[in-house]
N, C-alpha and C. Protein backbone atom coordinates (compact mmCIF):
# COMPACT_ATOMS: atom_id res chain seq x y z
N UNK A 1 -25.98 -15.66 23.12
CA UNK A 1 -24.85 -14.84 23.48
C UNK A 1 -24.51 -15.10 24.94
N UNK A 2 -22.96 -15.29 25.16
CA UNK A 2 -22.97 -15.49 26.52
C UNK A 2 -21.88 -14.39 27.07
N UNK A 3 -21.93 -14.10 28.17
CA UNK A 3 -20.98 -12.96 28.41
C UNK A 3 -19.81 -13.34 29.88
N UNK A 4 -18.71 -13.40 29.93
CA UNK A 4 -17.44 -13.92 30.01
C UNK A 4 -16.87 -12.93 30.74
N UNK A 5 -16.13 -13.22 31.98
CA UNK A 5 -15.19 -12.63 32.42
C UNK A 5 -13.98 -12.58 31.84
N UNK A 6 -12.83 -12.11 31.77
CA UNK A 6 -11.59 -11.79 31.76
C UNK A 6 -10.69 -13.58 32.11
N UNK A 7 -11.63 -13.28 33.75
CA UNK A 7 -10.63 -14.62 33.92
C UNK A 7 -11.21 -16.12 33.54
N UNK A 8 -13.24 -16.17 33.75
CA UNK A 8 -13.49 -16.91 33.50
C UNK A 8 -13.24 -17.33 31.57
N UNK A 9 -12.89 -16.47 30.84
CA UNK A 9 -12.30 -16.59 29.90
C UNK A 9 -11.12 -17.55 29.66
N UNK A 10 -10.21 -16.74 30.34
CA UNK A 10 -9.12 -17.57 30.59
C UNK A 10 -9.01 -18.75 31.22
N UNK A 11 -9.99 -19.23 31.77
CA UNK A 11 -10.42 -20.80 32.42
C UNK A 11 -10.78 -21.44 31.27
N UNK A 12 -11.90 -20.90 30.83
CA UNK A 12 -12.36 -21.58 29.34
C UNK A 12 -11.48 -21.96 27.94
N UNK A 13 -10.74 -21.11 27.91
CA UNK A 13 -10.05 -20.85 26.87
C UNK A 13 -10.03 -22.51 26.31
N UNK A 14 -9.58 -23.33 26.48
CA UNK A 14 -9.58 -24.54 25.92
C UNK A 14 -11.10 -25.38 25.58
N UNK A 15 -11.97 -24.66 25.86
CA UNK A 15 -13.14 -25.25 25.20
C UNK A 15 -14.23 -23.90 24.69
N UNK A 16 -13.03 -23.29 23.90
CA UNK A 16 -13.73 -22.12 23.02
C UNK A 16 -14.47 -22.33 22.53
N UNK A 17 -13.90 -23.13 21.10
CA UNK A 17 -14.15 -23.56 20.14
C UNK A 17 -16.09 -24.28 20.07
N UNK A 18 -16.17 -24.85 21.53
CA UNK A 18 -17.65 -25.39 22.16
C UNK A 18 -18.46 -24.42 22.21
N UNK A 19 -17.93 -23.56 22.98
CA UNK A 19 -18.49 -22.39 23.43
C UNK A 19 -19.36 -21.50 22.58
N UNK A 20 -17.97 -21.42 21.19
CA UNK A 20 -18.69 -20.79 20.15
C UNK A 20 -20.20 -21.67 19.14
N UNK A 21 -19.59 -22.70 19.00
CA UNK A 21 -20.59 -23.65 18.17
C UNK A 21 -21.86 -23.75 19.33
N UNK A 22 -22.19 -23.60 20.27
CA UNK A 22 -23.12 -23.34 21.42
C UNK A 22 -23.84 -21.66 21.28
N UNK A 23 -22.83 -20.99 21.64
CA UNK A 23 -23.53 -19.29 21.48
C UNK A 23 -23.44 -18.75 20.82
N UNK A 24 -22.39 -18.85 19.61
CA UNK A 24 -22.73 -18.27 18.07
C UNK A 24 -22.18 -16.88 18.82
N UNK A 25 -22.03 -16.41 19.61
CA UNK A 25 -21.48 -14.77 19.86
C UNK A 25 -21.02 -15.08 21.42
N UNK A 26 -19.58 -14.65 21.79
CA UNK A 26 -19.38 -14.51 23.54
C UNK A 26 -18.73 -12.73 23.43
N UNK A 27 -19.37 -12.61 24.53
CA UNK A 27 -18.94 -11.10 25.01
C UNK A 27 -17.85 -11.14 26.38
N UNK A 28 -16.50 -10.63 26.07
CA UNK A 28 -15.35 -10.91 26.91
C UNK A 28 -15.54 -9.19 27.67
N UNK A 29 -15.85 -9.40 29.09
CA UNK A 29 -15.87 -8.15 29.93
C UNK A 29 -14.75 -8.19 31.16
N UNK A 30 -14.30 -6.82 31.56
CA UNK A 30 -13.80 -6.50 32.23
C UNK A 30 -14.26 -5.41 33.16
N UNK A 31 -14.67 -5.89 34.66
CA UNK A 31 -15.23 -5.59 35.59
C UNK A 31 -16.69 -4.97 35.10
N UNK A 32 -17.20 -5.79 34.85
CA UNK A 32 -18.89 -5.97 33.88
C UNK A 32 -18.93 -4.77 32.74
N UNK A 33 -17.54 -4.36 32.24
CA UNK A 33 -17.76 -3.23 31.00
C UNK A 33 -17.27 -4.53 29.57
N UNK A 34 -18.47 -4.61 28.90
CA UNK A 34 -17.83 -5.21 27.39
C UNK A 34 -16.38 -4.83 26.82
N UNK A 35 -15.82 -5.78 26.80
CA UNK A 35 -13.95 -5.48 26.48
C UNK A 35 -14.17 -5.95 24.69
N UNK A 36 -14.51 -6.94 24.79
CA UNK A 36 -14.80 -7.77 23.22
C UNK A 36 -15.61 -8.59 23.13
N UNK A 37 -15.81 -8.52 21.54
CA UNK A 37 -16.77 -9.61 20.92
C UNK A 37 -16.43 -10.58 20.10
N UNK A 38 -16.65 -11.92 20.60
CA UNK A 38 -15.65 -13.31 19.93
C UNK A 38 -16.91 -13.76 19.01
N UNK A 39 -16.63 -14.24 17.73
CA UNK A 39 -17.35 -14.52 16.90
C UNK A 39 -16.93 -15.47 15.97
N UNK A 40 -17.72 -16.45 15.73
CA UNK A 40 -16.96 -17.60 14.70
C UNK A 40 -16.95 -16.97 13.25
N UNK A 41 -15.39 -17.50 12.70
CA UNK A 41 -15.44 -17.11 11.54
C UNK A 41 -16.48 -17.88 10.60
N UNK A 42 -16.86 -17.12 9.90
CA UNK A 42 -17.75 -17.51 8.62
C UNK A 42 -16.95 -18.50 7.57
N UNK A 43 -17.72 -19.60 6.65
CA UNK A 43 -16.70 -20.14 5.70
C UNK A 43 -16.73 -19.21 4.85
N UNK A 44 -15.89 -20.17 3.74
CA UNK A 44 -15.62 -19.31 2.84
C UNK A 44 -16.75 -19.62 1.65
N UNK A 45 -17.15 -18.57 0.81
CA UNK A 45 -18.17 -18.47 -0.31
C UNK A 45 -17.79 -19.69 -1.37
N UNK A 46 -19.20 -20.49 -1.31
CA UNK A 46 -18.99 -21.49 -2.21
C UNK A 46 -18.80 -20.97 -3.99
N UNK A 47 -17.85 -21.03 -4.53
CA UNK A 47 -17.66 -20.52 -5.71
C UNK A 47 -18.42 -22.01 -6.38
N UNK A 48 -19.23 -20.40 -7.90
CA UNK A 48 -20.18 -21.17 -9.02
C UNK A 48 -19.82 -22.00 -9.69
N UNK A 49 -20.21 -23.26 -10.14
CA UNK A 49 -19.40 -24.04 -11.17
C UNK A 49 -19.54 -23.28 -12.71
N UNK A 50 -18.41 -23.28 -13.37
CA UNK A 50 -18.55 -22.57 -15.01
C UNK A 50 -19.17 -23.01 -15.37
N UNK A 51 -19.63 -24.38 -15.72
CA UNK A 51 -20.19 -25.11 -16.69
C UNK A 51 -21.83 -24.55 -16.37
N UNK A 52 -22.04 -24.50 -15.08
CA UNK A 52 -23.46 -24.32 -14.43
C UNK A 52 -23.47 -22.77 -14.91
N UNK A 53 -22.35 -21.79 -14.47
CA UNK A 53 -22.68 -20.61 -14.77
C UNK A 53 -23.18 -20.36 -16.92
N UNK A 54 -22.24 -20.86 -17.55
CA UNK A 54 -22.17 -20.66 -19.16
C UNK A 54 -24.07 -21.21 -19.63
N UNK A 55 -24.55 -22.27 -18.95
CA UNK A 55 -26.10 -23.04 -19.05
C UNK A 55 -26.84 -21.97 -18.44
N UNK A 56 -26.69 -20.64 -17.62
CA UNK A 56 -27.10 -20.16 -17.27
C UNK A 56 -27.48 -18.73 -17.83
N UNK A 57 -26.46 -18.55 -18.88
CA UNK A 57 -26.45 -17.22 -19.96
C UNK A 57 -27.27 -17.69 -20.78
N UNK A 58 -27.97 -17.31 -21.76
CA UNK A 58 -28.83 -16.53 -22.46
C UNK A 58 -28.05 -17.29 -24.07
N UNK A 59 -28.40 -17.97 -24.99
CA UNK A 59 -28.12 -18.51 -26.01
C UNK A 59 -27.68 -17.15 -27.10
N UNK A 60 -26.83 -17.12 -27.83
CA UNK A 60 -26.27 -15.84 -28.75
C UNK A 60 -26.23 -16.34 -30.28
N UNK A 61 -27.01 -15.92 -30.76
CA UNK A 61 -27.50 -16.19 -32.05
C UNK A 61 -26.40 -15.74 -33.40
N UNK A 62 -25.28 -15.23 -32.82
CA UNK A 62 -23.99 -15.19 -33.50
C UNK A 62 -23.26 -15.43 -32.80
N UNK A 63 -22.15 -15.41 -33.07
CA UNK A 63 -20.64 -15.81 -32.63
C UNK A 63 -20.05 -14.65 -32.18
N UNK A 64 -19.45 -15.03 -30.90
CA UNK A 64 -18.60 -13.65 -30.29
C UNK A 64 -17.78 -12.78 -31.69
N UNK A 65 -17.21 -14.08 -32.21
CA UNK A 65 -16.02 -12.78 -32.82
C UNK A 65 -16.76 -12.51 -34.15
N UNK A 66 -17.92 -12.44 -34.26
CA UNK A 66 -18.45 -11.82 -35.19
C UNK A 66 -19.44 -10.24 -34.79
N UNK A 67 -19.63 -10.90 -33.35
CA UNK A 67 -19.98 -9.72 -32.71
C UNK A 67 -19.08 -8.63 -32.52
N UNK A 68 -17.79 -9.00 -32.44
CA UNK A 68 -16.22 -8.47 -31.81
C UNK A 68 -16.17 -7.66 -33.20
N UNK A 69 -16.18 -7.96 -34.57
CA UNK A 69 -15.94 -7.48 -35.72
C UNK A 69 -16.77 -6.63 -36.37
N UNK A 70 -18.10 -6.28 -35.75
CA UNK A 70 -18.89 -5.66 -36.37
C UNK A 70 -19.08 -4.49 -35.19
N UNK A 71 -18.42 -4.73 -33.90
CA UNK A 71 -18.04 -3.49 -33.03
C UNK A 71 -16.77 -2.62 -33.27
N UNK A 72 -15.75 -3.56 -33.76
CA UNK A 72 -14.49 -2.68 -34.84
C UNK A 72 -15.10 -2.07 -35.96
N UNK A 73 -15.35 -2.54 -37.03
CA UNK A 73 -16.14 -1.93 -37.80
C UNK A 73 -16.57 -0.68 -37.63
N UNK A 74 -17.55 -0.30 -36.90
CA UNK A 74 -18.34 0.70 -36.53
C UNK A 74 -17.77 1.44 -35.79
N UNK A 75 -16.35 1.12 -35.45
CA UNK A 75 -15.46 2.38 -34.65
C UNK A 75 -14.87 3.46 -35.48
C-alpha cells in the first residue's frame, strides 16, 4: 500500500496504472487525512464450460420428461 498526496498524485497520474500493478492498493490524502482508496479492478469471473458442467451432474436413470410426467400425474 502506498499513500499519495493530492498533488503527488497528480504528478503520477500517468504511471497509475504501474503504480497499481506494484501496490495492489494507493491511499490518495489530503493534508495527511485519507481522501481515497484506488484499487485495481478485479477481472471478470471465468464462466463454467456446459459440457464440463452436464459431466459433472449425477447420471438420471430416467428421462426428464418422464420424470416431468409422473410429477403432473400426481398433481
Amino acid at each position: 500500500m502506498q499513500t499519495l498526496s493530492v498533488r503527488e498524485m497528480r504528478n503520477q497520474l500517468g504511471k497509475l496504472d504501474e503504480l497499481l500493478d506494484q501496490e495492489q492498493e494507493i491511499i490518495v490524502t489530503r493534508h495527511n487525512i485519507p481522501l481515497a482508496r484506488i484499487l485495481p479492478v478485479r477481472g471478470k469471473k471465468k464462466r463454467p464450460d456446459h459440457k464440463a458442467l452436464r459431466n459433472s451432474l449425477p447420471f438420471q436413470d430416467m428421462a426428464s420428461e418422464v420424470l416431468q410426467r409422473m410429477d403432473r400425474d400426481e398433481r
